[in-house]
Protein backbone atom coordinates (compact mmCIF):
# COMPACT_ATOMS: atom_id res chain seq x y z
CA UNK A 1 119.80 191.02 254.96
CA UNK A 2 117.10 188.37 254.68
CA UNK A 3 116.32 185.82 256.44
CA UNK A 4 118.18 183.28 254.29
CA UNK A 5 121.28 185.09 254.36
CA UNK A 6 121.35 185.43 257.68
CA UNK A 7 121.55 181.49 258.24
CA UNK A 8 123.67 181.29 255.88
CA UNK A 9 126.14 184.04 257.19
CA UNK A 10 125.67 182.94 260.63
CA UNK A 11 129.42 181.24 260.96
CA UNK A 12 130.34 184.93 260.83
CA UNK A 13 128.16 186.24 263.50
CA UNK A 14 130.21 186.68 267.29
CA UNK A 15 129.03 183.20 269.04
CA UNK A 16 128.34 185.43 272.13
CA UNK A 17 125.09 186.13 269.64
CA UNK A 18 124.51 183.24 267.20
CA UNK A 19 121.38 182.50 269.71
CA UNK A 20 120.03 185.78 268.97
CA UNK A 21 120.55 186.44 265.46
CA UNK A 22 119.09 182.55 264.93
CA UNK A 23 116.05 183.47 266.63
CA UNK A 24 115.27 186.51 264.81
CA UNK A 25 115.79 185.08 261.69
CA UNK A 26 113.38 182.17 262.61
CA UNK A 27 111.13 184.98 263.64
CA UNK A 28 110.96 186.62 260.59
CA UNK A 29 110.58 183.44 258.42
CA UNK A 30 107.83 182.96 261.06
CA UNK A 31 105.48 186.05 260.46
CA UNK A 32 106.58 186.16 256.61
CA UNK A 33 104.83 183.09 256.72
CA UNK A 34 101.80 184.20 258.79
CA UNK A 35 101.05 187.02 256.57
CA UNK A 36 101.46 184.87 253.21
CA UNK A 37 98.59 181.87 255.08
CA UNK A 38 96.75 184.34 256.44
CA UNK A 39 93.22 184.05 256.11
CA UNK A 40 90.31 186.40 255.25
CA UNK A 41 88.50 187.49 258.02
CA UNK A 42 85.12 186.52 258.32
CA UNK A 43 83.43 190.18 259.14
CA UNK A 44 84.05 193.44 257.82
CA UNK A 45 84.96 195.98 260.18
CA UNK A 46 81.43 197.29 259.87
CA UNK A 47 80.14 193.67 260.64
CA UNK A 48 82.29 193.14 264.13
CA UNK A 49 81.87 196.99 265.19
CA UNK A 50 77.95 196.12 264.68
CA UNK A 51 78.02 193.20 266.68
CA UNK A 52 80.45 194.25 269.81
CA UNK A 53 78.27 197.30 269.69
CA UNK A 54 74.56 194.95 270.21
CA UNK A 55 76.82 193.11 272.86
CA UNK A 56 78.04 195.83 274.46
CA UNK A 57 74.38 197.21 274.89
CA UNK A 58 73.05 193.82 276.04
CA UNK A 59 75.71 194.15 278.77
CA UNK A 60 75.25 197.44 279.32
CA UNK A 61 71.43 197.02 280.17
CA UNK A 62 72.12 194.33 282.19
CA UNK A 63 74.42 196.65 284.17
CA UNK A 64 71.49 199.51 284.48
CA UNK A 65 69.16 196.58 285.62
CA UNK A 66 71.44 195.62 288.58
CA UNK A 67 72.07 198.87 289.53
CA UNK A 68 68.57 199.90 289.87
CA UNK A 69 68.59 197.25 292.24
CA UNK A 70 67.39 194.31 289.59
CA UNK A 71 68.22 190.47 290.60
CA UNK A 72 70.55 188.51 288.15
CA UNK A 73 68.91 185.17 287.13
CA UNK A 74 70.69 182.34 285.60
CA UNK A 75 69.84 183.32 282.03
CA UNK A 76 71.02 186.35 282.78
CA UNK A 77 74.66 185.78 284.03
CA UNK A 78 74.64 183.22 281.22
CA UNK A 79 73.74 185.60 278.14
CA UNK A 80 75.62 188.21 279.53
CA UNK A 81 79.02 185.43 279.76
CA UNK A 82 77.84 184.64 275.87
CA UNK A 83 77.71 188.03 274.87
CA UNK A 84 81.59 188.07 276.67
CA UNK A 85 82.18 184.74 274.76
CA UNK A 86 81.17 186.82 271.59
CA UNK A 87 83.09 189.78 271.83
CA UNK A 88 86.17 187.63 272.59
CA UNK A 89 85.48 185.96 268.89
CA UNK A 90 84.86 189.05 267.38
CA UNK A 91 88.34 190.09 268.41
CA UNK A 92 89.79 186.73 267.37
CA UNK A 93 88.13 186.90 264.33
CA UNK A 94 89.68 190.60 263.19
CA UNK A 95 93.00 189.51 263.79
CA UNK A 96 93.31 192.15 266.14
């Protein structure tokens, strides 16, 4: 059954779930959509796993330095928030 023919078969449908069978239907149209405007990512998968890994080690290091008993300055709280920042793209970016 697509997604057409279910609205327009939907007199036929119990009315105790009209509500439900509407909204799948709407969500179906919805992700058929999504994937038909989707949009090339911008990185490869070897691009993004290259730069989550550099990020990850930036953290990382950052990590060793405080526990070796290392201070935290400013620019260091603040790289280490924009490598965060990055990774969160990255992931946005993929699609994941």
């Amino acid at each position: 059954m697509t997604a057409d023919h279910a609205d327009l078969a939907l007199h036929e449908v119990d009315p105790e779930r009209r509500a439900a069978v509407a909204l799948d239907a709407s969500i179906v149209r919805r992700r058929q959509w999504d994937r038909e405007h989707r949009r090339p990512p911008a990185l490869t998968a070897r691009e993004a796993l290259a730069a989550v890994r550099f990020e990850s080690l930036l953290i990382w290091a950052a990590w060793g330095h405080v526990l070796w008993g290392g201070t935290v300055t400013t620019e260091d709280r603040d790289r280490a928030n924009l490598a965060m920042q990055r990774i969160e793209q990255i992931f946005d970016e993929t699609g994941a």
